[in-house]
Protein backbone atom coordinates (compact mmCIF):
# COMPACT_ATOMS: atom_id res chain seq x y z
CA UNK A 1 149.42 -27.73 -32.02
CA UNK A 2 148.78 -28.20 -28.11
CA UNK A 3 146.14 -26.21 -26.84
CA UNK A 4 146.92 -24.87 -22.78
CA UNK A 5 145.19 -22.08 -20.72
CA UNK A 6 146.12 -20.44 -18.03
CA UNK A 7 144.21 -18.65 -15.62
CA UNK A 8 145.20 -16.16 -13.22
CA UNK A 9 143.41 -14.77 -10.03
CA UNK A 10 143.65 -15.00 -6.38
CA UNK A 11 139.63 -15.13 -6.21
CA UNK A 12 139.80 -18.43 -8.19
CA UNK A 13 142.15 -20.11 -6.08
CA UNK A 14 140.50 -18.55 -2.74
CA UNK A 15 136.87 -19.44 -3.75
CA UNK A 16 135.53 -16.00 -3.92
CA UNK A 17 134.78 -16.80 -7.61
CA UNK A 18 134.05 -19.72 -9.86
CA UNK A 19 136.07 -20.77 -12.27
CA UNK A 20 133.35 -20.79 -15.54
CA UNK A 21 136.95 -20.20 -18.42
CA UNK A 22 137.82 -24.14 -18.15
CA UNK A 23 134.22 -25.41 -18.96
CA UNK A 24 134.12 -22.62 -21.73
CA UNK A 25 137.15 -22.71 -23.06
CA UNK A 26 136.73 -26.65 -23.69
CA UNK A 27 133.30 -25.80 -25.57
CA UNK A 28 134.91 -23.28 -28.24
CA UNK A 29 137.33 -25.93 -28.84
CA UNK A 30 135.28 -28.18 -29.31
CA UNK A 31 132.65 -27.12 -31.50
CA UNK A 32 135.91 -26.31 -33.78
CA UNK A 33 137.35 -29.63 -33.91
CA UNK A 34 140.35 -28.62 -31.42
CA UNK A 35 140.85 -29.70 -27.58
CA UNK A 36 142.48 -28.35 -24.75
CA UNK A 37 145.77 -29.98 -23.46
CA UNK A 38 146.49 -28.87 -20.27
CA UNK A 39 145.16 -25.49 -17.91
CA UNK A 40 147.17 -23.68 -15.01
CA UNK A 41 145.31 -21.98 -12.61
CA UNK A 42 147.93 -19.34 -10.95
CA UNK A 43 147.37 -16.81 -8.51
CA UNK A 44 148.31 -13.02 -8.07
CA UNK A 45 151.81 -13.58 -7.73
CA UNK A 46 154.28 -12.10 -9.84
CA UNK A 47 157.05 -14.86 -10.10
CA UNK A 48 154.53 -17.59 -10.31
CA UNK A 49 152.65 -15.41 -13.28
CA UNK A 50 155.96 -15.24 -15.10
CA UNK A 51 157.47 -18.77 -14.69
CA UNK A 52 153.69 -20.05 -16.47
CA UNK A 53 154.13 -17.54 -18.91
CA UNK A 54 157.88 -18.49 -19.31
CA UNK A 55 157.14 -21.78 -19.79
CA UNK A 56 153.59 -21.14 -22.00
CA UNK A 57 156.24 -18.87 -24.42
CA UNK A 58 158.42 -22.01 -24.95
CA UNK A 59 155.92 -24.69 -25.01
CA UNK A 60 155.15 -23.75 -28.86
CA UNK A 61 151.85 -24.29 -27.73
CA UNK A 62 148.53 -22.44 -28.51
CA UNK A 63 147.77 -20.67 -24.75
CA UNK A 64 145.10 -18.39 -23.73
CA UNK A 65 145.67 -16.83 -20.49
CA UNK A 66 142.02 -14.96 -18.54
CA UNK A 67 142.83 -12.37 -16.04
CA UNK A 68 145.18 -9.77 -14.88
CA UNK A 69 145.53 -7.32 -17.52
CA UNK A 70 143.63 -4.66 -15.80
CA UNK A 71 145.48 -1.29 -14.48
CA UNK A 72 145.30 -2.34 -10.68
CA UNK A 73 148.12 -2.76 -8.00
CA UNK A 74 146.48 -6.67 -8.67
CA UNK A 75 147.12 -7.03 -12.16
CA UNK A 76 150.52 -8.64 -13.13
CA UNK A 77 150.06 -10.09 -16.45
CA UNK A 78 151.28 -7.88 -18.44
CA UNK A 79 154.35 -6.65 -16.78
CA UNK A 80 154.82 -11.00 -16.27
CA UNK A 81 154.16 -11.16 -19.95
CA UNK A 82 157.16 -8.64 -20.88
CA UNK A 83 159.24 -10.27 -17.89
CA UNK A 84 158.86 -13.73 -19.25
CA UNK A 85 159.87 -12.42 -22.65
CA UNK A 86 162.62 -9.99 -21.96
CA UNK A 87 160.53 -7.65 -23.61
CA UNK A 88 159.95 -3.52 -22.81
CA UNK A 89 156.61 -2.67 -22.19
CA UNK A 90 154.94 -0.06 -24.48
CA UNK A 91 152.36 1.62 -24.82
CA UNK A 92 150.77 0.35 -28.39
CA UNK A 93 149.20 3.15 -30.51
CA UNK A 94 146.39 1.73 -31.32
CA UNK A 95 145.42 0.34 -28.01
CA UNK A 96 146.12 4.01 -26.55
CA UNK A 97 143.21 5.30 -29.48
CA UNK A 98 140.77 2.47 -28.29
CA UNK A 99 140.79 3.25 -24.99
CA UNK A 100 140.40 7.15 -25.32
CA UNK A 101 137.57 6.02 -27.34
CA UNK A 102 136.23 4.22 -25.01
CA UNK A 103 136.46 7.32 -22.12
CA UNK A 104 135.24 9.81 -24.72
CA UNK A 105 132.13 7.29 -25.16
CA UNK A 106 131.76 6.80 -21.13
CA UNK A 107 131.89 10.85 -21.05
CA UNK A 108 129.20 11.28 -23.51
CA UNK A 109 127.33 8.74 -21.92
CA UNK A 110 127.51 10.10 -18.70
CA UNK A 111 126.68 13.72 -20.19
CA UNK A 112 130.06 15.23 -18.93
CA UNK A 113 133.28 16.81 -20.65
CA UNK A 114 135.82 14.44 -21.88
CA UNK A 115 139.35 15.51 -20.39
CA UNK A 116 141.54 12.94 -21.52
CA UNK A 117 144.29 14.50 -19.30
CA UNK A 118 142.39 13.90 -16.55
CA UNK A 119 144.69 12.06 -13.79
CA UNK A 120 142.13 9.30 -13.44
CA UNK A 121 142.29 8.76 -17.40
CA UNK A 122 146.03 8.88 -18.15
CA UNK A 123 146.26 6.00 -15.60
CA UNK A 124 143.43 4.10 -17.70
CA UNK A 125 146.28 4.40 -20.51
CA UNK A 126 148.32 1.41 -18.82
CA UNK A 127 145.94 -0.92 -19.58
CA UNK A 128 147.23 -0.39 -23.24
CA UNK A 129 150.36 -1.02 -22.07
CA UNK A 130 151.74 -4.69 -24.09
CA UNK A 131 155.31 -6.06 -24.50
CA UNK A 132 156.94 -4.04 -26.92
CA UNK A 133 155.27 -6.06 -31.02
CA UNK A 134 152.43 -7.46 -29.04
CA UNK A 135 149.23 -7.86 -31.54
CA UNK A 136 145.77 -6.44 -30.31
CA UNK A 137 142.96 -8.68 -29.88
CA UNK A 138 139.50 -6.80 -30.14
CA UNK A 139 137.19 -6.74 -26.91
CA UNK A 140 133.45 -6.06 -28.70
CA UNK A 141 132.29 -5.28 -25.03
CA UNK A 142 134.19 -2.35 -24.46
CA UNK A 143 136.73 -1.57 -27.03
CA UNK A 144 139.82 -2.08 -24.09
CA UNK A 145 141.93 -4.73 -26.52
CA UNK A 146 144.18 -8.08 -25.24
CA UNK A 147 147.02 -8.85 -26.77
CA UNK A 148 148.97 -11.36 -28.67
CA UNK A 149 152.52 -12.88 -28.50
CA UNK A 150 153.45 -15.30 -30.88
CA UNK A 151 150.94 -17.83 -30.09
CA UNK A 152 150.06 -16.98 -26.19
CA UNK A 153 147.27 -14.88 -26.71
CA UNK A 154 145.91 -13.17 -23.11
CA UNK A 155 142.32 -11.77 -22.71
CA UNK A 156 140.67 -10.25 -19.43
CA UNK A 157 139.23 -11.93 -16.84
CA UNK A 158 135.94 -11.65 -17.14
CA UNK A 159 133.81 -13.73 -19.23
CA UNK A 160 131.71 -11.74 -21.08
CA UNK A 161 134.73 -10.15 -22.70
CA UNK A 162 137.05 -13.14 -22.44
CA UNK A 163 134.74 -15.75 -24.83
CA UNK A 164 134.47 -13.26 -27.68
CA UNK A 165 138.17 -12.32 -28.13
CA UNK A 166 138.93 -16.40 -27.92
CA UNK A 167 136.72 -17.21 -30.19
CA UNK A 168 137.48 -14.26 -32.46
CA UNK A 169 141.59 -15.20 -32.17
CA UNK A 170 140.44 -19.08 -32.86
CA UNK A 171 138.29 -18.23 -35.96
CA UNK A 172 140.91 -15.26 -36.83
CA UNK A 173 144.07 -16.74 -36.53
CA UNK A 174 144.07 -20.04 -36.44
CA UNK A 175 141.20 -21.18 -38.42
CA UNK A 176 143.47 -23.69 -40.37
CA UNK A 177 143.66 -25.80 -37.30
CA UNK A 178 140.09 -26.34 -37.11
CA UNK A 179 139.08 -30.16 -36.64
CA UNK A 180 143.05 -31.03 -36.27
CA UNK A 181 142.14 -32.42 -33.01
CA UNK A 182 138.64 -34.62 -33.81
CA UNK A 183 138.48 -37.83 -32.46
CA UNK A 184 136.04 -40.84 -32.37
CA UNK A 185 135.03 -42.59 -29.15
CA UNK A 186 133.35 -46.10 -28.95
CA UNK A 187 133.15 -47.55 -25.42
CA UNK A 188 130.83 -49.67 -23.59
CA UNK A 189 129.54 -50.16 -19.89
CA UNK A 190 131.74 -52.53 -18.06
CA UNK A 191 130.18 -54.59 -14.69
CA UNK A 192 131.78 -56.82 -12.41
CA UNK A 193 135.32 -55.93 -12.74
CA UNK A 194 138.15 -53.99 -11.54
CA UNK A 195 140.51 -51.65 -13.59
CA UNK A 196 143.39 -53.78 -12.66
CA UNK A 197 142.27 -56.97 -13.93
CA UNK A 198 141.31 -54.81 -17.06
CA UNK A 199 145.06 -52.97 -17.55
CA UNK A 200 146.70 -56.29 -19.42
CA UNK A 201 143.40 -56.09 -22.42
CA UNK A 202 143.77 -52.22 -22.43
CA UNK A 203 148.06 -52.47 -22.86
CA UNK A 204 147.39 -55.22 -25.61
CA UNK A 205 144.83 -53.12 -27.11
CA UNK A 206 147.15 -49.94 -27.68
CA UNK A 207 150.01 -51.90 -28.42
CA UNK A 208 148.17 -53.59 -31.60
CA UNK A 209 146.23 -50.59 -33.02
CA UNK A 210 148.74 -47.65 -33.47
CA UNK A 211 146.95 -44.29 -33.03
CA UNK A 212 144.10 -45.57 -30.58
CA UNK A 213 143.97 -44.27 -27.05
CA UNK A 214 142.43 -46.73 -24.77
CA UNK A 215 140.15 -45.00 -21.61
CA UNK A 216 138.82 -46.29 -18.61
CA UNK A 217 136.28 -44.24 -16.49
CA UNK A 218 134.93 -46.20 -13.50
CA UNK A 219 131.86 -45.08 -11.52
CA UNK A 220 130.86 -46.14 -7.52
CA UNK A 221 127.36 -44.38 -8.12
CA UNK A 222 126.02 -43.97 -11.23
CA UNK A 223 122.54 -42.98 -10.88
CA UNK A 224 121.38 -45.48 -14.38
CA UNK A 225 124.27 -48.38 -13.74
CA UNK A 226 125.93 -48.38 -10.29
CA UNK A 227 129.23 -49.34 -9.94
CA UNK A 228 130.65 -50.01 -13.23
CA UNK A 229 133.43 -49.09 -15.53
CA UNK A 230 132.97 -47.54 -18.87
CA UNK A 231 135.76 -48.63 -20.96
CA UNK A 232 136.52 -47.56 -24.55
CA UNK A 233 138.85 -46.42 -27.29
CA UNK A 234 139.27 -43.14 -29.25
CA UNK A 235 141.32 -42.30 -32.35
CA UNK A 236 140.86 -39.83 -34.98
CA UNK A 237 139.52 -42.21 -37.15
CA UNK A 238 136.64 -44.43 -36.66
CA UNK A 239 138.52 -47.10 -33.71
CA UNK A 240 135.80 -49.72 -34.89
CA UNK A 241 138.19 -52.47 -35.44
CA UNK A 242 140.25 -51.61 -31.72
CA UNK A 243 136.65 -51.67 -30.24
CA UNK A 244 135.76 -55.01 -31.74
CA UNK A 245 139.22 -56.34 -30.23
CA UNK A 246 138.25 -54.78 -26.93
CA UNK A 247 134.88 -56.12 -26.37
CA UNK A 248 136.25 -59.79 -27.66
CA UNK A 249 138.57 -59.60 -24.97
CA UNK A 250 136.39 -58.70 -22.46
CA UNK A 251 133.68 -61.39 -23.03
CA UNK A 252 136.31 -63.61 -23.02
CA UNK A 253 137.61 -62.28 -19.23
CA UNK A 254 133.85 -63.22 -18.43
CA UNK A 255 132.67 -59.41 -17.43
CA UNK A 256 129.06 -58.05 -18.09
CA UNK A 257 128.99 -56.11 -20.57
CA UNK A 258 126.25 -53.09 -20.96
CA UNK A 259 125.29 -50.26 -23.15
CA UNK A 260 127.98 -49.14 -26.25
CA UNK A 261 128.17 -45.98 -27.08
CA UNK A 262 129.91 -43.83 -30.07
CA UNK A 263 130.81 -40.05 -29.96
């Protein structure tokens, strides 16, 4: 299963904020033995939210999707969510008692009478508000829950709620995918030659080892090696045969070669 995420926010794309979900998001995978496919950055714009949800729903793919699910005129996601889906949206029971939990503790925290009827509270009640058979995902920061359909799975925006409830939905659901995606990368440090004169080895390289991903990552300023390339080749199994091929091609193109490395 592909791995995508999706994240949504008009003070991504404007600069106001940083981006930190991509750099996360690739970590938790990793350290499970999974990595990301693709991410979507998408701004506060309802038909743009529900065309990346539309397609995220029939991609079959695991998707998280950071931001939006708040009660504010600026948070589409879940109404996109439903839209994408053809779904009603509904308020789901047990999302309605975790957030009334949540105001009760905020009352007795601020010393003052819960009143759950409150205008200012009802309105807090929409951000329990799912496609109708959505799942809940727990938030441990604050008790408001994401939600879950089928396998796009859509958490808030900020990070020190969004991390938890991904990991928790990776280690909850989907634990039997863990280390699906490991790989292992041999390359070596490539100088004196250009990624052109290199494509023909790296083709022939592919085309004999079935299952082995040749990769080429050239560097102008490297602050150990300069300008070089670092060229290697990944597979899920040890490539040490595909690497042996590559580096006996290479010496015999006459390039300098440099430091190996595995991961």
């Amino acid at each position: 299963m592909d791995v995508g995420l999706i994240i949504v926010g008009d003070e991504i794309l404007s600069g106001k904020r940083q981006d930190k979900h991509l750099a996360k998001v690739i970590e938790l995978l990793s350290a499970r033995g999974l990595a990301l496919s693709w991410a979507r950055y998408v701004g506060d714009d309802r038909p743009r939210i529900t065309q990346a949800l539309r397609d995220a729903f029939a991609s079959g793919d695991l998707v998280f999707s950071t931001g939006g699910i708040g009660a504010t005129p600026d948070d589409h996601t879940r109404q996109c969510a439903a839209a994408a889906l053809g779904l009603a949206l509904e308020l789901h029971p047990e999302a309605k008692a975790l957030i009334l939990e949540r105001m009760r503790d905020v009352a007795a925290e601020q010393g003052l009478p819960f009143e759950p009827d409150r205008a200012d509270n009802l309105h807090r009640l929409n951000m329990g508000v799912f496609p109708a058979g959505a799942a809940l995902i727990p938030n441990p920061y604050n008790k408001i829950p994401g939600f879950s359909v089928g396998h796009v799975h859509f958490v808030p925006g900020f990070p020190v709620m969004a991390w938890p409830m991904i990991e928790w939905v990776l280690d909850q659901r989907y634990a039997h995918l863990h280390g699906g995606a490991r790989t292992v990368e041999r390359s070596v440090i490539v100088f004196g030659a250009m990624e052109a004169s290199l494509t023909p080895l790296m083709e022939d390289i592919e085309t004999r080892f079935p299952g082995v991903k040749v990769f080429s990552l050239p560097s102008v300023d490297h602050p150990q090696w300069g300008r070089h390339i670092e060229l290697g080749v990944k597979a899920a199994v040890d490539p040490a045969e595909a690497f042996a091929a590559l580096c006996a091609g290479l010496q015999q193109s006459g390039v300098r070669l440099g430091a190996e490395m595995v991961r």
